[in-house]
C-alpha atoms as a PDB file:
ATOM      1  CA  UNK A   1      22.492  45.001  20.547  1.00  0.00           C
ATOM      2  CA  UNK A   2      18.846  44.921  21.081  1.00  0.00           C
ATOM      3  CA  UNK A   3      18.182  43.857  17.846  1.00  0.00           C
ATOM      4  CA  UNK A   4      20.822  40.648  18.085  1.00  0.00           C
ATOM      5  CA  UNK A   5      19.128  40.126  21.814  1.00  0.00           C
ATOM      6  CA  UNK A   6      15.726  39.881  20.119  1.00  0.00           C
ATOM      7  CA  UNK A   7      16.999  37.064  17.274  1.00  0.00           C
ATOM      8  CA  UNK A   8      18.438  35.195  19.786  1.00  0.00           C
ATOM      9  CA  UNK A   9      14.976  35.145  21.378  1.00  0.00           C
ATOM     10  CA  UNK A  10      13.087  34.129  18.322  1.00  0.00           C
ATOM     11  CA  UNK A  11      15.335  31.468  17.729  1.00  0.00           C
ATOM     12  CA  UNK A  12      15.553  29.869  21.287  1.00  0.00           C
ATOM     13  CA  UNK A  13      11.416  30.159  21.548  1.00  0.00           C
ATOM     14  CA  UNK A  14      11.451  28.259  18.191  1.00  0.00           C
ATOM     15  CA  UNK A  15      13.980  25.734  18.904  1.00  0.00           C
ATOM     16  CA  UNK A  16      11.940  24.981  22.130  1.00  0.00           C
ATOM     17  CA  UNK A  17       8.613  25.018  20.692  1.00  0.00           C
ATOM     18  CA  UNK A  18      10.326  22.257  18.404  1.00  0.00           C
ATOM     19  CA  UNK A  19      11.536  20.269  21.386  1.00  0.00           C
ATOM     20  CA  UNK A  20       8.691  20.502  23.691  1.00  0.00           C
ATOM     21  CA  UNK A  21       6.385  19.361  20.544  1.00  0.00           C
ATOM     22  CA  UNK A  22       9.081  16.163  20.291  1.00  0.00           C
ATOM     23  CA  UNK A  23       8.758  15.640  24.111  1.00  0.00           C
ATOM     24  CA  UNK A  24       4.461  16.435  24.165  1.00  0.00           C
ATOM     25  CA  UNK A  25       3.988  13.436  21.961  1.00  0.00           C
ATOM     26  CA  UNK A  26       5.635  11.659  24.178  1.00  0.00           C
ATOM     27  CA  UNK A  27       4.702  12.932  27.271  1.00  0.00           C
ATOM     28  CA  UNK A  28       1.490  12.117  26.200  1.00  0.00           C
ATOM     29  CA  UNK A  29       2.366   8.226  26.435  1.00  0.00           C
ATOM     30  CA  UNK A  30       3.747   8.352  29.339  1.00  0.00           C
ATOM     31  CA  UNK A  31       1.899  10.623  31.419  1.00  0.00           C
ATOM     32  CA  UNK A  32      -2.027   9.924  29.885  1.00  0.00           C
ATOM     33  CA  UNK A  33      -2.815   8.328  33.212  1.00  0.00           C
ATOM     34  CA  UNK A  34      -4.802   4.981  33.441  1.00  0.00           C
ATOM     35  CA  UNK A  35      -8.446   6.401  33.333  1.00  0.00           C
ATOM     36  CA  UNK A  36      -7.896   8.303  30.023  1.00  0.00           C
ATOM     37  CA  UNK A  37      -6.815   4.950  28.233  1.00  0.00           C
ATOM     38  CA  UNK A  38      -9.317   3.660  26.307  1.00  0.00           C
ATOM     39  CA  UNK A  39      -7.630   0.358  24.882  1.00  0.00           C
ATOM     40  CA  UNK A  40      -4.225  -1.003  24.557  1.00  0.00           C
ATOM     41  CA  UNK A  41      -3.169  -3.671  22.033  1.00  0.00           C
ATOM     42  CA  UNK A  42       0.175  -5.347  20.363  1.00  0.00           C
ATOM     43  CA  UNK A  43       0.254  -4.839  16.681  1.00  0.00           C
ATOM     44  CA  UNK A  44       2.557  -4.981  13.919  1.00  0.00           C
ATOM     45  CA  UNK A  45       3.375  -1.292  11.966  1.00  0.00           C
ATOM     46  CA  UNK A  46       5.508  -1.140   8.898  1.00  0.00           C
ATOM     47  CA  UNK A  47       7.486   1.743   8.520  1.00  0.00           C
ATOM     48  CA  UNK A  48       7.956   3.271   4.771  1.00  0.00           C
ATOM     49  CA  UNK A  49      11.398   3.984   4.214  1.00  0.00           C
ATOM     50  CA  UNK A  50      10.693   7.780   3.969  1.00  0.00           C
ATOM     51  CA  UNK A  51       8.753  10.437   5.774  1.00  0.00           C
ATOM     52  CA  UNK A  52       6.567  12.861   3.755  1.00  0.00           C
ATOM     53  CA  UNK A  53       5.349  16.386   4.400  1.00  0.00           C
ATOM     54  CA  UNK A  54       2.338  17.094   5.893  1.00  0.00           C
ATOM     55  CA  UNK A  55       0.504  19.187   8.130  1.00  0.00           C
ATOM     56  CA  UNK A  56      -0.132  18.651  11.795  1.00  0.00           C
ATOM     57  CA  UNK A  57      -1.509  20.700  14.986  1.00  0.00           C
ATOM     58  CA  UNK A  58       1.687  22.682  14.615  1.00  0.00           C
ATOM     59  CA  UNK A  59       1.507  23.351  10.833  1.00  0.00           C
ATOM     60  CA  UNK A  60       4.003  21.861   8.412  1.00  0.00           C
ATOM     61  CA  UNK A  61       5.914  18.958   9.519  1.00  0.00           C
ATOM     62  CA  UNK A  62       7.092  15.608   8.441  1.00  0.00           C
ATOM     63  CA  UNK A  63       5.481  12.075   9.170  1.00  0.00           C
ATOM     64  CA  UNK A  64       6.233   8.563   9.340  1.00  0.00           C
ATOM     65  CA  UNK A  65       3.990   6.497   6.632  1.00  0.00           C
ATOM     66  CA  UNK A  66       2.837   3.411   8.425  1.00  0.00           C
ATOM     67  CA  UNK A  67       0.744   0.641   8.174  1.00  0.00           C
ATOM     68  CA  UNK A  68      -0.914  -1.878  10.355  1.00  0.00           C
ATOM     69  CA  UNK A  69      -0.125  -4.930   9.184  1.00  0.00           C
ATOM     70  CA  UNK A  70      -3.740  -7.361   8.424  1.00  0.00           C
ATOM     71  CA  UNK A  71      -5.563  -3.696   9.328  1.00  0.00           C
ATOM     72  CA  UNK A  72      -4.233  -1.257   6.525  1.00  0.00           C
ATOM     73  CA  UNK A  73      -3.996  -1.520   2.560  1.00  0.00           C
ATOM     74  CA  UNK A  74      -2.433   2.479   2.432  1.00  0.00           C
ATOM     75  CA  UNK A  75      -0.176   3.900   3.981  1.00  0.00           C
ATOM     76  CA  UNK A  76      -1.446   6.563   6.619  1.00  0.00           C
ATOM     77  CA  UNK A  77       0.762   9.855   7.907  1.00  0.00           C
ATOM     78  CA  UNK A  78       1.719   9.235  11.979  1.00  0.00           C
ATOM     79  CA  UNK A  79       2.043  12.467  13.356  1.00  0.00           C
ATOM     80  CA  UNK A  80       2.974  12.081  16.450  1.00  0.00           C
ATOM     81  CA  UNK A  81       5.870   9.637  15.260  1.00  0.00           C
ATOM     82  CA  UNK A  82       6.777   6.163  17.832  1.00  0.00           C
ATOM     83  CA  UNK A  83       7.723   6.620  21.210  1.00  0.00           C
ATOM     84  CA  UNK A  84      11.322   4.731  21.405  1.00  0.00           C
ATOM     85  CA  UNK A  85      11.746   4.094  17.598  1.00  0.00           C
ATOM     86  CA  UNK A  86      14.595   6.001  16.258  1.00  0.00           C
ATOM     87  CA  UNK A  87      13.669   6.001  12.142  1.00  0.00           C
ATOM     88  CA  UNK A  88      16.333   5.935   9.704  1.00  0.00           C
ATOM     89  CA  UNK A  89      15.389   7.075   6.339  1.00  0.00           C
ATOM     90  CA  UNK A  90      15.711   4.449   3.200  1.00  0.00           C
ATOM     91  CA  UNK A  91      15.228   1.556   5.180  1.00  0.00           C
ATOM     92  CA  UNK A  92      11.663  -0.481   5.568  1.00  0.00           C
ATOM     93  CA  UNK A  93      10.944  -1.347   8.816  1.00  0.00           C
ATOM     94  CA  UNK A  94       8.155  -3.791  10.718  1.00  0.00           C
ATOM     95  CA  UNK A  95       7.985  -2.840  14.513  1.00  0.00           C
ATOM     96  CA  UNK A  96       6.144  -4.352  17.695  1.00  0.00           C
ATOM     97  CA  UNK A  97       4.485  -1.463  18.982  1.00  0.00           C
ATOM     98  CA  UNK A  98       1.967  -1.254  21.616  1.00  0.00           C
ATOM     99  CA  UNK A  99      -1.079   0.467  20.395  1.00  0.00           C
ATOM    100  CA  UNK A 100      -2.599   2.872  22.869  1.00  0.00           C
ATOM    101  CA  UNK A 101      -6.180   4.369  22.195  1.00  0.00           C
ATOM    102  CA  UNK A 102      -7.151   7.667  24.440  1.00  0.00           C
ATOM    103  CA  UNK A 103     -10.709   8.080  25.518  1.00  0.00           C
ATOM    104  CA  UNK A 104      -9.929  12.336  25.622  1.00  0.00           C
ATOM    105  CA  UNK A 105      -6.730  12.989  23.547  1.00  0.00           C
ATOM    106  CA  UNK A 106      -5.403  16.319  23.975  1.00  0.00           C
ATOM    107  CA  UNK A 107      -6.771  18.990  21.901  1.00  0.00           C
ATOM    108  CA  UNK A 108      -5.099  18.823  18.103  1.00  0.00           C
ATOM    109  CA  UNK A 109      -3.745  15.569  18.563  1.00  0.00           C
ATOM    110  CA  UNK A 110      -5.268  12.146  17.664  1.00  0.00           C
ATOM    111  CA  UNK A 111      -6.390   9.755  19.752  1.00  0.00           C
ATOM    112  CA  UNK A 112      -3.634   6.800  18.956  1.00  0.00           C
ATOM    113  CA  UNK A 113      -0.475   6.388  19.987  1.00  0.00           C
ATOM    114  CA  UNK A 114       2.130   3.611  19.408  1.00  0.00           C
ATOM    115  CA  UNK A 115       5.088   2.577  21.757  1.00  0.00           C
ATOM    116  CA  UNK A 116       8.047   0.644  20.658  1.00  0.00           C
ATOM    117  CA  UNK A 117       8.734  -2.878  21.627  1.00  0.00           C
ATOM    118  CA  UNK A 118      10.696  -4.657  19.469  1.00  0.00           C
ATOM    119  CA  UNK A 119      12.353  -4.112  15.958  1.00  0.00           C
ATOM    120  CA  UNK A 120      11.305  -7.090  14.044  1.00  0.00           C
ATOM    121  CA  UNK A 121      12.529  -6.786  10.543  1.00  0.00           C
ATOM    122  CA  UNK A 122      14.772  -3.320   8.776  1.00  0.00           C
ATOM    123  CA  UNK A 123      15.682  -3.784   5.359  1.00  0.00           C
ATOM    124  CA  UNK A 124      16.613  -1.584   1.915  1.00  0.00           C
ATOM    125  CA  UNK A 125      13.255  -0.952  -0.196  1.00  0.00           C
ATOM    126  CA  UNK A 126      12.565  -2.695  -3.432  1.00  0.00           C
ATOM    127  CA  UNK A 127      12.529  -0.576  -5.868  1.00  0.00           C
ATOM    128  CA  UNK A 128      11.103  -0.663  -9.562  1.00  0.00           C
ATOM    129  CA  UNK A 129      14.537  -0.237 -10.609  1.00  0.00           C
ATOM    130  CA  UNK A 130      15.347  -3.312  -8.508  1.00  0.00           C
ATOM    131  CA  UNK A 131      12.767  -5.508  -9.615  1.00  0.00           C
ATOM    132  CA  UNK A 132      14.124  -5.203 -13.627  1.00  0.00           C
ATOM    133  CA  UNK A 133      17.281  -7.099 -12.784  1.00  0.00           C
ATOM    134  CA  UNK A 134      15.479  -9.702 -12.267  1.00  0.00           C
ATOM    135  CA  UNK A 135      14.034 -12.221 -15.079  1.00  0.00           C
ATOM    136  CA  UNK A 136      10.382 -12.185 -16.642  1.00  0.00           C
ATOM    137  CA  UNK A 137       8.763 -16.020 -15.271  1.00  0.00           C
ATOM    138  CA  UNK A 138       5.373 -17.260 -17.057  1.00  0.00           C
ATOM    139  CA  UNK A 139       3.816 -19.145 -14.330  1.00  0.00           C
ATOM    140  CA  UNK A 140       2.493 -22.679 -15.622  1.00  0.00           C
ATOM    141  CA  UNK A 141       0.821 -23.920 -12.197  1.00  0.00           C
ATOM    142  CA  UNK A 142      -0.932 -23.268  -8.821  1.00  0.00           C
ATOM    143  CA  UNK A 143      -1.560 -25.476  -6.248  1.00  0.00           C
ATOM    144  CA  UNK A 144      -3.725 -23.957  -3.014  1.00  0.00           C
ATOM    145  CA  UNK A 145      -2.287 -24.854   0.534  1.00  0.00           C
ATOM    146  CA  UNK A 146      -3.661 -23.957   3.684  1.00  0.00           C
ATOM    147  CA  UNK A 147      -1.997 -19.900   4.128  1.00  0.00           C
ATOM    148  CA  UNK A 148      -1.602 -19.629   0.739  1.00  0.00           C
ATOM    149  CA  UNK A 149      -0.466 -20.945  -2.923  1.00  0.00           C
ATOM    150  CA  UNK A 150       2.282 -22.748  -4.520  1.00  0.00           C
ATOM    151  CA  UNK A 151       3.168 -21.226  -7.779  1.00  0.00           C
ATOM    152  CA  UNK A 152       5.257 -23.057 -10.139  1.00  0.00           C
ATOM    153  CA  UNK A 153       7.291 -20.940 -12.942  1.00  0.00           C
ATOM    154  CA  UNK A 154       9.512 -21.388 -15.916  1.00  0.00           C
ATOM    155  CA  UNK A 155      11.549 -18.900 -17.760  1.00  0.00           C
ATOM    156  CA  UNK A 156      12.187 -18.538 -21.663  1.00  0.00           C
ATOM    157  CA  UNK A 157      14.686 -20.965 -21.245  1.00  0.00           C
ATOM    158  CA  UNK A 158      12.251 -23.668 -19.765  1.00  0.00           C
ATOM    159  CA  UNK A 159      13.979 -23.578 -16.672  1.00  0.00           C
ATOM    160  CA  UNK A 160      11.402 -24.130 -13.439  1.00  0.00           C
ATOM    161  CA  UNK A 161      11.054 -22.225 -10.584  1.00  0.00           C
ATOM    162  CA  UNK A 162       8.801 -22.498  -7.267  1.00  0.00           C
ATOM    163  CA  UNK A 163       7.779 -19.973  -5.142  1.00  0.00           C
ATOM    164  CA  UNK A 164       5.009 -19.941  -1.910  1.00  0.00           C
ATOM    165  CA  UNK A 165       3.104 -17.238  -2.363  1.00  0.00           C
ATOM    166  CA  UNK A 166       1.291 -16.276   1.195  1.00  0.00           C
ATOM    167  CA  UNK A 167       0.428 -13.412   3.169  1.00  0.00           C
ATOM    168  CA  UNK A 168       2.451 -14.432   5.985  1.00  0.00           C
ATOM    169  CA  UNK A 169       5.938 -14.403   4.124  1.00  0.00           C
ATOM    170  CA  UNK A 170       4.545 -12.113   1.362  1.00  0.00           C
ATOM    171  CA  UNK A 171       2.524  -9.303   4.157  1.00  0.00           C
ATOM    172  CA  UNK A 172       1.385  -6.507   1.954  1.00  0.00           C
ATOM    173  CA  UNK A 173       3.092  -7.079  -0.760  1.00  0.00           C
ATOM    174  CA  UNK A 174       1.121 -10.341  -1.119  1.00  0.00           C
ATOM    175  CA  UNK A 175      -0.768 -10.964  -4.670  1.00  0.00           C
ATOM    176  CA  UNK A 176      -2.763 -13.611  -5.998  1.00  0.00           C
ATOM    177  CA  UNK A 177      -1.622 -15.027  -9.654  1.00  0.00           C
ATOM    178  CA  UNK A 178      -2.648 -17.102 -12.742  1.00  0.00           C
ATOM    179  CA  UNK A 179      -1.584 -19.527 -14.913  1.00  0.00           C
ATOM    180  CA  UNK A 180      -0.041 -17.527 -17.950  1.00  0.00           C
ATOM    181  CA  UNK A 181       0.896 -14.443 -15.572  1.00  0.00           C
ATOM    182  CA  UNK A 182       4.212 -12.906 -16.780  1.00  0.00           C
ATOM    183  CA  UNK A 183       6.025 -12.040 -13.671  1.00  0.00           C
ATOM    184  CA  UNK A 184       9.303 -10.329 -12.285  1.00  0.00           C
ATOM    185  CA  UNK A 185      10.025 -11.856  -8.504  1.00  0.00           C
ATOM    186  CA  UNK A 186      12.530 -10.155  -6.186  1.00  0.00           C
ATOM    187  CA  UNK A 187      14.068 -12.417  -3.673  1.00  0.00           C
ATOM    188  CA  UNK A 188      16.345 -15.143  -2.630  1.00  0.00           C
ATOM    189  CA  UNK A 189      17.002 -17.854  -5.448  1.00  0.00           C
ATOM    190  CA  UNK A 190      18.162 -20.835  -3.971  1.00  0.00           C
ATOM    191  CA  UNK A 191      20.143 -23.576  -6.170  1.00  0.00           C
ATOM    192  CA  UNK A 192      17.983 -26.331  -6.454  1.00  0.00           C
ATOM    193  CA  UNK A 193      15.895 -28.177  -9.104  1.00  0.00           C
ATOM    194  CA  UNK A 194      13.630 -26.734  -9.661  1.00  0.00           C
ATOM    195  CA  UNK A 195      15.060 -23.137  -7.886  1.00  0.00           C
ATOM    196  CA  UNK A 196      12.963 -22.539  -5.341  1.00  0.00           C
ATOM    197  CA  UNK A 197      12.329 -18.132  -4.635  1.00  0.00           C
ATOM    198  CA  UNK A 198      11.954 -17.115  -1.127  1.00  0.00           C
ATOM    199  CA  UNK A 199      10.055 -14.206  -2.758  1.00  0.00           C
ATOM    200  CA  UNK A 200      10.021 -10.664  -1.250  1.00  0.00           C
ATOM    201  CA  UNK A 201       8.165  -8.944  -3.746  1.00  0.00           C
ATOM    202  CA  UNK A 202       6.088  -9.784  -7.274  1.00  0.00           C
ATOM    203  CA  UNK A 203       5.441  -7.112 -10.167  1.00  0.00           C
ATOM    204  CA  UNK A 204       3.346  -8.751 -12.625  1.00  0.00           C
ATOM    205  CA  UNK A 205       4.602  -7.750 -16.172  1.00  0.00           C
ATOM    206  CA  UNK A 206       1.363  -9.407 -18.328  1.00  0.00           C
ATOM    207  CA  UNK A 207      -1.795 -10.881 -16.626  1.00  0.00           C
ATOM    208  CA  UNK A 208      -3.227 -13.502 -19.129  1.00  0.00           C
ATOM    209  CA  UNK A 209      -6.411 -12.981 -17.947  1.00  0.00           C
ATOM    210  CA  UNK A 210      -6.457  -9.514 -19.398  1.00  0.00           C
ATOM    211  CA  UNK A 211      -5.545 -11.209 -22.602  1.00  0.00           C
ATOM    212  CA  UNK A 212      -9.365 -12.247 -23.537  1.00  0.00           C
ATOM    213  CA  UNK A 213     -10.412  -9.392 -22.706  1.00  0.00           C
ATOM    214  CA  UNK A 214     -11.745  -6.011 -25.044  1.00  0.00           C
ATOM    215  CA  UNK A 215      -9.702  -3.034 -24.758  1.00  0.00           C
ATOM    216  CA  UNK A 216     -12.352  -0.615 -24.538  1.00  0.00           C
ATOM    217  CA  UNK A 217     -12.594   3.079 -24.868  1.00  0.00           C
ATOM    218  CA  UNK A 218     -14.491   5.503 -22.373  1.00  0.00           C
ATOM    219  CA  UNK A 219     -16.828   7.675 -24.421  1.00  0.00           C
ATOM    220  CA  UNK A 220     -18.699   9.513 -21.913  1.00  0.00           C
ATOM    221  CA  UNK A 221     -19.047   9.745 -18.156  1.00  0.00           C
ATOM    222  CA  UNK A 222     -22.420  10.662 -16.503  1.00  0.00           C
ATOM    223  CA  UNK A 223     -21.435  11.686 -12.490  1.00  0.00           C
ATOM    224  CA  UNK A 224     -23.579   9.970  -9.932  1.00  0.00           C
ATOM    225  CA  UNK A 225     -24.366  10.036  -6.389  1.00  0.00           C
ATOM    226  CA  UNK A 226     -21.937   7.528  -4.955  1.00  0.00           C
ATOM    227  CA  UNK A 227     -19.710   7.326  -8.080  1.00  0.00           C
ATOM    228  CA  UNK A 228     -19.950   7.287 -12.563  1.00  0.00           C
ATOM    229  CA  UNK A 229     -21.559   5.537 -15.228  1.00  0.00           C
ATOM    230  CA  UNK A 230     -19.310   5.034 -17.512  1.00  0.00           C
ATOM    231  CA  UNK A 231     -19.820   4.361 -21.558  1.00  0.00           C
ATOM    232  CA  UNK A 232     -17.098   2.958 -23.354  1.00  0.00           C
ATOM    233  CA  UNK A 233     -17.069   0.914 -27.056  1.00  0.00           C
ATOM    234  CA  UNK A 234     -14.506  -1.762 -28.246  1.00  0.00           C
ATOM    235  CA  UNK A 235     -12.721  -1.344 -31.391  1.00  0.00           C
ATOM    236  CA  UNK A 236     -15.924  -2.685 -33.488  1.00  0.00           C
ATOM    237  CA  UNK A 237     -17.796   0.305 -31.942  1.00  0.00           C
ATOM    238  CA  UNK A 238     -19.876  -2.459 -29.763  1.00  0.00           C
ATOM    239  CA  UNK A 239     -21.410  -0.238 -26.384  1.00  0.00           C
ATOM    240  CA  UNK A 240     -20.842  -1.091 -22.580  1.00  0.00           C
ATOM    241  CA  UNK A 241     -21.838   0.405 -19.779  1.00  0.00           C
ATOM    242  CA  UNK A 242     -20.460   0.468 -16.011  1.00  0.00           C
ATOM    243  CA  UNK A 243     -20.672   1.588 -12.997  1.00  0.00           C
ATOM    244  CA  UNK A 244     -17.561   3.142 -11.240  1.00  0.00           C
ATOM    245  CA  UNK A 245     -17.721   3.788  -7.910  1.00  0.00           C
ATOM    246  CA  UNK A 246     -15.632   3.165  -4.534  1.00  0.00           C
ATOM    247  CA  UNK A 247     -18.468   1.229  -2.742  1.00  0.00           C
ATOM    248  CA  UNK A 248     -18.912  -1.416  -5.597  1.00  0.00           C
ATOM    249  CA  UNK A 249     -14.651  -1.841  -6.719  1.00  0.00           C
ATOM    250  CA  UNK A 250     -13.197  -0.545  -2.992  1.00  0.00           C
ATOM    251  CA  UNK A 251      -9.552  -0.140  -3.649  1.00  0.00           C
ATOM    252  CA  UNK A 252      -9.680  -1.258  -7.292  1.00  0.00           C
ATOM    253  CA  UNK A 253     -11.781   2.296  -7.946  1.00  0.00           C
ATOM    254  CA  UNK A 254      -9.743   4.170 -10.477  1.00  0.00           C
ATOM    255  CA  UNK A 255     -10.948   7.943 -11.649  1.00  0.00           C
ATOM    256  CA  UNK A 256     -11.550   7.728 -15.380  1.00  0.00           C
ATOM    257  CA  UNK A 257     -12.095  10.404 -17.976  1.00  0.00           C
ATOM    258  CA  UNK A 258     -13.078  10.388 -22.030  1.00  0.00           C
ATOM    259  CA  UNK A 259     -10.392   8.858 -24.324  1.00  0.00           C
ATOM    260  CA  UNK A 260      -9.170   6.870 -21.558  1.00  0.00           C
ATOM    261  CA  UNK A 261      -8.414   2.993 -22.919  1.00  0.00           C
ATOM    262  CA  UNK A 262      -8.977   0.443 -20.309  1.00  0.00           C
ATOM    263  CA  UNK A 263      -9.529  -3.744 -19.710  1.00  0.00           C
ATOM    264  CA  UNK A 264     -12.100  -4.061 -17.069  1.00  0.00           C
ATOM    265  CA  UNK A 265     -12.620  -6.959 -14.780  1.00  0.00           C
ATOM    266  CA  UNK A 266     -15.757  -8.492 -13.535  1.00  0.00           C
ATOM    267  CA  UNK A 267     -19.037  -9.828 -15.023  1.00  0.00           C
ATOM    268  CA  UNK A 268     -20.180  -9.221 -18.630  1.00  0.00           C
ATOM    269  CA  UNK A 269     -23.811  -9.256 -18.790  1.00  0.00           C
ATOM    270  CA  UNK A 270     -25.185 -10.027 -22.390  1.00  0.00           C
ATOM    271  CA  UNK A 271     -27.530  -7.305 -22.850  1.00  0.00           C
ATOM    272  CA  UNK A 272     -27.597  -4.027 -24.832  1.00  0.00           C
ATOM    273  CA  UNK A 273     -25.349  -2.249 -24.256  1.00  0.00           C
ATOM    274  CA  UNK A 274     -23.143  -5.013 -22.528  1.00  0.00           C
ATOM    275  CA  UNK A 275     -23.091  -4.487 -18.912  1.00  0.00           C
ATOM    276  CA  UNK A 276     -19.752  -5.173 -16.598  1.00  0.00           C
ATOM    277  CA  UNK A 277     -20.516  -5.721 -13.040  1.00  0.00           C
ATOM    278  CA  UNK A 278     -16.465  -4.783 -12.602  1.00  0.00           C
ATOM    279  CA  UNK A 279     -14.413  -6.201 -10.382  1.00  0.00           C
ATOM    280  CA  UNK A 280     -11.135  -4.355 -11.161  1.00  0.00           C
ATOM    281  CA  UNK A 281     -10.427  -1.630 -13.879  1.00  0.00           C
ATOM    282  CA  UNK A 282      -7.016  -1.604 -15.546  1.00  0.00           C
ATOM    283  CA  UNK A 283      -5.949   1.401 -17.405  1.00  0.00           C
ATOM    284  CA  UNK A 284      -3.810   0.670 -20.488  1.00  0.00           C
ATOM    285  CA  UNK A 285      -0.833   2.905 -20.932  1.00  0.00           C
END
């Protein structure tokens, strides 16, 4: 009896930990008082349409990804989840929240907070899967506008399309394209002439740029302070030399090793061996 008393014990202490940890993070919202608020702002999160593991104050849990849309190129774990937003897994959200910043958050928590406001947009991913329904477009023009472009596309048929590309319509999933890009867009087709694409999402399927350029080799890597120099050689054993690092190629930084075959974007300097001031390094499969 003693044993079944004590069970019962462990499992109503850990079902309330669980509950009170639920109601802390929002107690914390609620409750921070007016002095301890360092700055409060609207902003718009998007929600990935899954939570991941990770580990918080109270060891393993799962998190919200979310982003800051026009703050945040990755997503980022939330811990303490959104006051007020109930998530559903496999949908994408983008949420008004009120963004509250503590000047002394609680120890083991962080010191940001978001409150729900409004539910702006909740829709099903795109998926990779998705986006091979749909049919490969060259695009043959771009004309700039004020928030963005207008691309104009054909397919193998010589059928046109039109799409507006912008970051507005497009958010993160915005890119910027070429004439001679191979593309896949996912979206609303509209009949018209040419068929205009409210476009949700663009995988490119061939750059042309990448087309003039070497495929090139990486022979050795020589670790630096803030990042690699990196030897490679072209097919005709011709030598380059670059410099990877995350200061000079931000998010485009990729981690390379020997063998790897790559195109590499940016500035070839005519010198021996060639130097690339690279913008953008793109593995070949």
């Amino acid at each position: 009896m003693k044993k079944i008393f004590l069970i019962m014990l462990v499992v109503f202490t850990a079902c309330n930990s669980t509950k009170n940890k639920k109601d802390n993070s929002h107690s914390i919202v609620n409750d921070m008082g007016k002095e301890n608020i360092k700055s409060k702002t609207i902003v718009v999160l998007k929600v990935n349409a899954e939570e991941v593991e990770c580990y918080g104050a109270h060891g393993k849990q799962n998190c919200l990804q979310i982003k800051e849309l026009g703050e945040d190129k990755e997503w980022k774990n939330q811990y303490e989840g959104i006051e007020g937003f109930d998530f559903k897994p496999g949908f994408v959200y983008n949420l008004q929240v009120e963004k509250i910043v503590l000047k002394n958050p609680p120890q083991d928590v962080g010191d940001t907070f978001y409150k729900l406001l409004k539910i702006i947009k909740k829709e099903k991913p795109i998926t990779d899967e998705m986006m091979s329904d749909y049919a490969t477009l060259t695009v043959t023009k771009i004309e700039n506008g004020r928030d963005g472009y207008l691309a104009t596309l054909k397919n193998d048929k010589e059928n046109l399309y039109t799409t507006t590309i912008s970051i507005p319509n497009l958010e993160d999933n915005y890119i910027r394209l070429n004439v001679g890009d191979k593309v896949k867009i996912a979206g609303e087709y509209a009949e018209s002439d040419p068929v205009q694409i409210f476009a949700k999402k663009i995988k490119i399927i061939e750059k042309e740029s990448l087309k003039k350029l070497p495929e090139l080799t990486v022979t050795k890597i020589i670790p630096g302070k803030d990042g690699e120099t990196i030897h490679l050689s072209d097919k005709n054993k011709k030598a380059y030399n670059m410099i990877a690092s995350i200061p000079n190629l931000g998010d485009n930084y990729v981690s390379l090793k020997v063998g790897d075959k790559v195109k590499v974007e940016g500035e070839y300097v005519d010198s021996f061996p060639t130097q690339i001031l690279a913008t953008k390094i793109n593995k070949i499969k």
